[in-house]
C-alpha atoms as a PDB file:
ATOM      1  CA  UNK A   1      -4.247 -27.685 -24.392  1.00  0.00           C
ATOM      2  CA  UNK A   2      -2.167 -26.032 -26.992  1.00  0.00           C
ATOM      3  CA  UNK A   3      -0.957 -22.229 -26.692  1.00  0.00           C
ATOM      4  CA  UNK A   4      -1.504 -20.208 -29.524  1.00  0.00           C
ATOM      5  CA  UNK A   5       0.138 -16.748 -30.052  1.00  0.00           C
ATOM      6  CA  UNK A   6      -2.566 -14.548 -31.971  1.00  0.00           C
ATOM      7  CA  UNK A   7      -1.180 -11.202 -34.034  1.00  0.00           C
ATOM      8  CA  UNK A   8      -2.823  -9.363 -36.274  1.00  0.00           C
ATOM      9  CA  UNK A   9      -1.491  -6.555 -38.719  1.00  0.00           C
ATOM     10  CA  UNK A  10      -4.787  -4.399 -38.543  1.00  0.00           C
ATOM     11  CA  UNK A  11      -3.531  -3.789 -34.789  1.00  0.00           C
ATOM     12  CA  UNK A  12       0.084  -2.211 -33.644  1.00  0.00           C
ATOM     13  CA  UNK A  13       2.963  -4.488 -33.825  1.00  0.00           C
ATOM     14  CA  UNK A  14       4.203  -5.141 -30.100  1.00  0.00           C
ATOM     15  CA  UNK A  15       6.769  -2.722 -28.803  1.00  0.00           C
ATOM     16  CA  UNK A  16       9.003  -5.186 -26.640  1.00  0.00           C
ATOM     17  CA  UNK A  17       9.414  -8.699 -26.026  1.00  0.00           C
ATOM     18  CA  UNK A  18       5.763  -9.859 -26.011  1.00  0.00           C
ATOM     19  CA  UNK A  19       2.766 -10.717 -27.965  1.00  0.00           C
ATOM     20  CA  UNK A  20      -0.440  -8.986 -29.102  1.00  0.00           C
ATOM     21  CA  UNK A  21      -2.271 -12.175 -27.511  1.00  0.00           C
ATOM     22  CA  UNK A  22      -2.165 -15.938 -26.346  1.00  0.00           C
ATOM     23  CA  UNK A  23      -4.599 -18.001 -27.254  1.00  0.00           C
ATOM     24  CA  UNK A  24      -5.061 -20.960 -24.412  1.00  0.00           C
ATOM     25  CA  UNK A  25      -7.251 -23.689 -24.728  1.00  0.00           C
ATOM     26  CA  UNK A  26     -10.999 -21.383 -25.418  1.00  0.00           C
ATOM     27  CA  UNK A  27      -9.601 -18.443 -23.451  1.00  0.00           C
ATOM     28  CA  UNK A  28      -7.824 -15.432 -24.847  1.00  0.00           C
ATOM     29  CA  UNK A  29      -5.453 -13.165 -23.121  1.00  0.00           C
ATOM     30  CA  UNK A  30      -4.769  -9.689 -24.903  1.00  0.00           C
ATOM     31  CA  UNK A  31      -1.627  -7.853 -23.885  1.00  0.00           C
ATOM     32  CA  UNK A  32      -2.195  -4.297 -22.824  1.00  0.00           C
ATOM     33  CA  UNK A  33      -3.585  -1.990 -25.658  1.00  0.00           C
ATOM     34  CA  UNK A  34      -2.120   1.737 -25.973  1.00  0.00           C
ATOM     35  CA  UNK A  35      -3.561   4.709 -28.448  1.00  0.00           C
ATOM     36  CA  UNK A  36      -1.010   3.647 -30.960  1.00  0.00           C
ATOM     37  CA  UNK A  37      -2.080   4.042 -34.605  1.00  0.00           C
ATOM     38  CA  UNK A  38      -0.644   1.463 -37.403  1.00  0.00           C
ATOM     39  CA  UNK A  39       2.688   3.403 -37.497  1.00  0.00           C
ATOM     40  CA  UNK A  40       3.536   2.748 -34.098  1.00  0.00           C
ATOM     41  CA  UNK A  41       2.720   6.697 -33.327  1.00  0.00           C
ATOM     42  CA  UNK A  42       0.613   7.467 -30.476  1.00  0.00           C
ATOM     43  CA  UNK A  43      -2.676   9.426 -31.748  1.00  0.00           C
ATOM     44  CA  UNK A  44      -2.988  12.809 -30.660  1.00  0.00           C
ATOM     45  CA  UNK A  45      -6.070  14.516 -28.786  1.00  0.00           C
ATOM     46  CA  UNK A  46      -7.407  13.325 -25.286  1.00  0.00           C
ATOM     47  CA  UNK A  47      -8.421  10.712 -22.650  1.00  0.00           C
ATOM     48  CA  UNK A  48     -11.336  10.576 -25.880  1.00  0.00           C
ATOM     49  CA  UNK A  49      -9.705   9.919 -28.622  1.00  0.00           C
ATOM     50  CA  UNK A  50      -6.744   7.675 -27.056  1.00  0.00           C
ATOM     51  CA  UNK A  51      -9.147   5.317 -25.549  1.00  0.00           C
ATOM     52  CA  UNK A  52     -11.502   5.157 -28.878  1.00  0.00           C
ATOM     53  CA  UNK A  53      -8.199   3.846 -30.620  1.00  0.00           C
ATOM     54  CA  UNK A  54      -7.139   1.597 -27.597  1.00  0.00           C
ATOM     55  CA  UNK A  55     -10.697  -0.256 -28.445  1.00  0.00           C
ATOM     56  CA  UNK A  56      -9.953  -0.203 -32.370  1.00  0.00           C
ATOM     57  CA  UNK A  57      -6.784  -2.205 -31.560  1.00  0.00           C
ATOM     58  CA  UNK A  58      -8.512  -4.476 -28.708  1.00  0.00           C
ATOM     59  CA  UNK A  59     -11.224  -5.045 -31.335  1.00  0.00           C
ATOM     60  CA  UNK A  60      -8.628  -6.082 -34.310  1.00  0.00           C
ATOM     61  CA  UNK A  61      -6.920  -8.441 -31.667  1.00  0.00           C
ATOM     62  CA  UNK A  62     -10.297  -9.861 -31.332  1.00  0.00           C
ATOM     63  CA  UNK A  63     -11.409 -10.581 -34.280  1.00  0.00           C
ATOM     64  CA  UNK A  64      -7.616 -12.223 -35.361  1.00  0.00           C
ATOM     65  CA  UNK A  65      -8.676 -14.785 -32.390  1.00  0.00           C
ATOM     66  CA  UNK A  66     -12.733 -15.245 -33.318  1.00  0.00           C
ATOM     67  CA  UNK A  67     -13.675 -13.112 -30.686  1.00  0.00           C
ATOM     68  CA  UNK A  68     -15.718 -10.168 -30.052  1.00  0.00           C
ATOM     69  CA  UNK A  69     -16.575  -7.760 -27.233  1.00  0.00           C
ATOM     70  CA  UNK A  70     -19.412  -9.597 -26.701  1.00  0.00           C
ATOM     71  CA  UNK A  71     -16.845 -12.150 -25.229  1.00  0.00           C
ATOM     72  CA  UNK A  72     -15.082 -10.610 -23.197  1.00  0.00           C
ATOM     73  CA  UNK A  73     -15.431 -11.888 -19.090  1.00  0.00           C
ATOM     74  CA  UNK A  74     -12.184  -9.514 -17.867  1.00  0.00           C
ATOM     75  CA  UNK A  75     -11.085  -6.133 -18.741  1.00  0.00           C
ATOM     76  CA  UNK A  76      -8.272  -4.566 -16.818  1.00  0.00           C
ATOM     77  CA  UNK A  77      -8.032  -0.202 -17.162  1.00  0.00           C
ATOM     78  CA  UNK A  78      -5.187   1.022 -16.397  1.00  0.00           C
ATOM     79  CA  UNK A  79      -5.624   5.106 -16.712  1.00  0.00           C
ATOM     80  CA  UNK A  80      -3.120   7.793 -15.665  1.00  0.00           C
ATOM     81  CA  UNK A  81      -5.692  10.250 -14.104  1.00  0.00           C
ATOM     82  CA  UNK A  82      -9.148   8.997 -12.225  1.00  0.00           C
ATOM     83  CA  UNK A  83     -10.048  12.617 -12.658  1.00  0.00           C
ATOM     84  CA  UNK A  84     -10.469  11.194 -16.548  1.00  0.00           C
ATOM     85  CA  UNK A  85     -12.246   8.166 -15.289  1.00  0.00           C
ATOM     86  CA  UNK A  86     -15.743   9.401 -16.275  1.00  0.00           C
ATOM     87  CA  UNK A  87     -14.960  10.392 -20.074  1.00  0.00           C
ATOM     88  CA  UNK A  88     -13.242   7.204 -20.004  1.00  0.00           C
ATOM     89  CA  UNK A  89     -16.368   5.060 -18.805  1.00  0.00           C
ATOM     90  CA  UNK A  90     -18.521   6.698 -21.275  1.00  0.00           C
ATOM     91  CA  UNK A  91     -16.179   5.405 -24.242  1.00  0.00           C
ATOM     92  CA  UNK A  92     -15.734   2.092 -22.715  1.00  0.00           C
ATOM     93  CA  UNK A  93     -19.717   1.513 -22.337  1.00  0.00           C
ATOM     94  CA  UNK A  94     -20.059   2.258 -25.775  1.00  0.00           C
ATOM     95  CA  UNK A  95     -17.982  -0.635 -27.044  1.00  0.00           C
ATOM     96  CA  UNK A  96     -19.588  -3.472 -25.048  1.00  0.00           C
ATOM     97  CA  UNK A  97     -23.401  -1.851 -24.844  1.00  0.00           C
ATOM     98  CA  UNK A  98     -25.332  -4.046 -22.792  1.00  0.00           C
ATOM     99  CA  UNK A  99     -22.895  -6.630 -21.718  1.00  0.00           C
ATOM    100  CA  UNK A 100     -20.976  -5.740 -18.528  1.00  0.00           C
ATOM    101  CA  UNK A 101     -17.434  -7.662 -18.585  1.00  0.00           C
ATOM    102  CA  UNK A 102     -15.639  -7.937 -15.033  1.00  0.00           C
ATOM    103  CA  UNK A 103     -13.608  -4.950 -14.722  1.00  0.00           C
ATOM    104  CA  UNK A 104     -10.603  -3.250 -12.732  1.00  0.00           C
ATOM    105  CA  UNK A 105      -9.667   0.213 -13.411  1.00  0.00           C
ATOM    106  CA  UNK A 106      -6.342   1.380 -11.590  1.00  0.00           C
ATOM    107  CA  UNK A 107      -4.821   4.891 -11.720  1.00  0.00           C
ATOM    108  CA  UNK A 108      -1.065   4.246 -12.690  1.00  0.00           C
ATOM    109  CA  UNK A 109       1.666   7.015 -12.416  1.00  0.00           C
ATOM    110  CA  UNK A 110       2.831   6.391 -15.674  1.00  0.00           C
ATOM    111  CA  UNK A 111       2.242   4.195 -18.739  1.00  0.00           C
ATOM    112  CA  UNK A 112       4.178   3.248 -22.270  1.00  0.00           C
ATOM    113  CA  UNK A 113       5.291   6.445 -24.083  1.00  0.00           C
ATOM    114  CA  UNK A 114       3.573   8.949 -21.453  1.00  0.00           C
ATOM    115  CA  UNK A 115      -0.028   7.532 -23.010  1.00  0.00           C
ATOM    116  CA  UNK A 116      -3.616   8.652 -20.606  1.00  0.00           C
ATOM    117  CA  UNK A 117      -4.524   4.984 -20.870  1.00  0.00           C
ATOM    118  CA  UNK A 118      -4.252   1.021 -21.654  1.00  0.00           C
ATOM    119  CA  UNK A 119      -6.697  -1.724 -21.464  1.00  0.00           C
ATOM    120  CA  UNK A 120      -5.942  -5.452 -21.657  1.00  0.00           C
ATOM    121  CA  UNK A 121      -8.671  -8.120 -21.718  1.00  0.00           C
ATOM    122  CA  UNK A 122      -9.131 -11.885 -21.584  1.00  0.00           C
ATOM    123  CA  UNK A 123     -12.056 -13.357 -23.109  1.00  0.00           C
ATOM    124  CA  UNK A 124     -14.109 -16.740 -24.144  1.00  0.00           C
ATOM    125  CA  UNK A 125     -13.312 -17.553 -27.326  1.00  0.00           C
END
């Protein structure tokens, strides 16, 4: 099976030494998402509006690889306070509706650039 780096310009470019996502045989492994806009600047506001632009990116990962939510078997939340967790959940549900991805969500003392939260995903492709 080939190994296929995937990037996309409708998502942030990578900060550091890695890629937006790696494409491996029909599986597809995103690198962890933060609330950065196109101009590399986080977005301002709350565990809201951070983790509606963390699934803007995620989404225009996707689609560079032929994917959707809808694919998605693994999501990994990583989330800087649990006390957020429910605000958090209510976002997340939104973006996959009725199809329930495995999922771990970790509280993490700190994240990229001081950010409330990053997701990272592998899906079917």
């Amino acid at each position: 099976m080939k190994l296929e780096t995937i990037a996309t310009t409708n998502a942030p470019a990578a900060i550091g030494p890695y890629s937006q996502a790696m494409k491996f045989g029909n599986l597809l492994f995103t690198s962890g998402q933060i609330p950065l806009g196109l101009d590399g600047q986080i977005v301002e506001g709350g565990i809201a509006e951070q983790t509606h632009q963390v699934f803007h990116n995620l989404q225009a990962v996707l689609a560079e690889a032929g994917a959707t939510f809808s694919s998605v078997i693994k999501a990994t939340v990583f989330i800087k306070d649990m006390n957020q967790f429910a605000a958090l959940n209510e976002i997340y549900a939104s973006y996959f509706g009725d199809h329930k991805p495995a999922r771990s969500t970790v509280e993490v003392a700190r994240l990229p650039k001081d950010v409330l939260v990053e997701i990272e995903l592998i899906a079917s492709i």
